[in-house]
Protein backbone atom coordinates (compact mmCIF):
# COMPACT_ATOMS: atom_id res chain seq x y z
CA UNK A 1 24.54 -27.13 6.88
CA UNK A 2 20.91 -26.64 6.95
CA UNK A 3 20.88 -26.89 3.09
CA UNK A 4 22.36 -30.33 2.88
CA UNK A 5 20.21 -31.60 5.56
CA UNK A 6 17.28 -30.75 3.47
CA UNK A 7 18.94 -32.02 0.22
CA UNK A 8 19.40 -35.58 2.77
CA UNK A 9 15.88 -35.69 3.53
CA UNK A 10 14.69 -35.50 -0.11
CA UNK A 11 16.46 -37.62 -1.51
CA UNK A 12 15.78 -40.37 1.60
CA UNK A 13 11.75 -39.33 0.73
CA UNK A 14 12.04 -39.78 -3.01
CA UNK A 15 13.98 -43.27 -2.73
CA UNK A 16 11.16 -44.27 -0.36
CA UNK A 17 8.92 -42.78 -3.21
CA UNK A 18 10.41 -45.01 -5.50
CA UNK A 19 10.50 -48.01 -3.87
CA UNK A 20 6.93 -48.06 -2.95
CA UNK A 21 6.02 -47.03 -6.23
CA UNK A 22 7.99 -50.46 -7.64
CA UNK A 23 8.30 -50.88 -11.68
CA UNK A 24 10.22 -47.91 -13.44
CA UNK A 25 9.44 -45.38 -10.93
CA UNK A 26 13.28 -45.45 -9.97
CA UNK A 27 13.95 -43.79 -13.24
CA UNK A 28 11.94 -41.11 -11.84
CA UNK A 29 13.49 -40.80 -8.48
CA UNK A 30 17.06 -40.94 -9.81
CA UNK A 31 16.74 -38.25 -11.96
CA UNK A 32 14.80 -36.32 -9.29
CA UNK A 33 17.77 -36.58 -7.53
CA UNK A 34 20.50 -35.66 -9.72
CA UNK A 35 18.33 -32.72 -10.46
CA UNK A 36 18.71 -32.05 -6.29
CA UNK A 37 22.15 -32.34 -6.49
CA UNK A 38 22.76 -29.92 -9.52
CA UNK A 39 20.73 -27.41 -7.70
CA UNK A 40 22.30 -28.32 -4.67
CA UNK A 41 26.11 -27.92 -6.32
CA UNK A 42 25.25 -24.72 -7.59
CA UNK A 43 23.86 -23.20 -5.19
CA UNK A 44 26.93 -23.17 -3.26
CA UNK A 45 29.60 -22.29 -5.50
CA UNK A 46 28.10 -19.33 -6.41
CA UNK A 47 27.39 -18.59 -2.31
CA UNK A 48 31.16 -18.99 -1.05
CA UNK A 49 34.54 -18.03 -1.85
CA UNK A 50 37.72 -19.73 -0.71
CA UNK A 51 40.92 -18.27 1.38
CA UNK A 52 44.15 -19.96 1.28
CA UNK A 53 45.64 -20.08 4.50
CA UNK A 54 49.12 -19.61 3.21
CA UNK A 55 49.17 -16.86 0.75
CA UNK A 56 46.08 -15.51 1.58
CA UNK A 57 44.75 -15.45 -1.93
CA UNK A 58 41.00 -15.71 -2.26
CA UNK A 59 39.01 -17.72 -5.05
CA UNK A 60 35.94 -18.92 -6.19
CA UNK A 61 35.08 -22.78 -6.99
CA UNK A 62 33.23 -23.51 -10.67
CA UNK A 63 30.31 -25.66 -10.41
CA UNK A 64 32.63 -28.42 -11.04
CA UNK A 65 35.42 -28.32 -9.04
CA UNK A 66 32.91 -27.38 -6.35
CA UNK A 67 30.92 -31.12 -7.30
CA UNK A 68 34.19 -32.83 -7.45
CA UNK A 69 36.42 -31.65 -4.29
CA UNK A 70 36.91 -33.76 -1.19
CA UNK A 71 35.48 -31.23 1.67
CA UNK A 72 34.85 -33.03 5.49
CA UNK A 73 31.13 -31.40 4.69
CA UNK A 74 31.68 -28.90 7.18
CA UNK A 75 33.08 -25.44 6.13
CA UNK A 76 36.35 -26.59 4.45
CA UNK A 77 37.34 -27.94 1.40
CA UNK A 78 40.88 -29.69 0.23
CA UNK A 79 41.97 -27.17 -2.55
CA UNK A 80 44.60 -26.44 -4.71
CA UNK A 81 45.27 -22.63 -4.69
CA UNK A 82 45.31 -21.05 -7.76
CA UNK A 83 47.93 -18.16 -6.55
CA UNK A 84 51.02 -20.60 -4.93
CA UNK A 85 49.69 -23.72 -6.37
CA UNK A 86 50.11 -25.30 -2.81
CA UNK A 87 47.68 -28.16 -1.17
CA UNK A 88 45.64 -27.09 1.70
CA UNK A 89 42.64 -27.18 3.66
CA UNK A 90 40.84 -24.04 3.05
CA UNK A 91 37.76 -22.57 4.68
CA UNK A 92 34.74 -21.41 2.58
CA UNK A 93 33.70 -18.24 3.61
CA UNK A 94 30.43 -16.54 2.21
CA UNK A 95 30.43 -13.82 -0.45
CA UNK A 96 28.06 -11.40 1.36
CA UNK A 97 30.22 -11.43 4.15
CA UNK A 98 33.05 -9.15 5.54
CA UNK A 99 36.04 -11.05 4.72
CA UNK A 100 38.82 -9.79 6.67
CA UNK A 101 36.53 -11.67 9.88
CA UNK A 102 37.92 -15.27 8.44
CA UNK A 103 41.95 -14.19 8.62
C-alpha cells in the first residue's frame, strides 16, 4: 500500500511539473509516468503469489495479467485460476512469506 501511495504522489508532482512547465513538457511527464507504472507493475508481480480459495492452487501473475486485472487495490485481485479454471477473488500473498499463514 505504501508503494502505490508513493507511485500517487509522483505522478500528482510530475503532472504539476508539467503543467507549470507549459509547451511540450507533457511529453515529458507522460512518459515519466508510464515509466512509474512499468516499474510499478513489475515490481509487484514478481513480489506476490496468488491462492485460490477453492482449490487451493497457488500461482504467480505475469507482468501483464498483473497490469491488466481488476483488483479493489487492496490485497485481492479477481482471477481466473489456472488449476479449476473457476472465477474468484483471490488474495495476494507475498513470496518471502510462510504460506500456509494465508489458508
Amino acid at each position: 500500500m505504501a508503494a502505490l501511495c508513493i507511485y500517487l504522489i509522483l505522478v500528482l508532482l510530475s503532472v504539476l511539473a508539467g503543467a507549470l512547465a507549459g509547451g511540450a513538457a507533457w511529453l515529458g511527464t507522460a512518459a515519466f509516468n508510464v515509466l512509474l507504472l512499468y516499474l510499478m507493475v513489475r515490481w509487484h508481480a514478481g513480489r506476490y503469489v496468488y491462492r485460490c480459495p477453492r482449490c487451493g492452487r497457488q500461482f504467480s501473475l505475469t507482468f501483464w495479467q498483473d497490469l491488466l486485472s481488476p483488483n479493489a487495490g487492496w490485497r485481492w485481485k479477481y482471477l481466473r485460476c489456472p488449476g479449476c479454471r473457476r472465477w474468484s477473488r483471490m488474495a495476494e500473498i507475498p513470496k518471502g512469506e510462510r504460506q500456509d499463514e494465508h489458508l
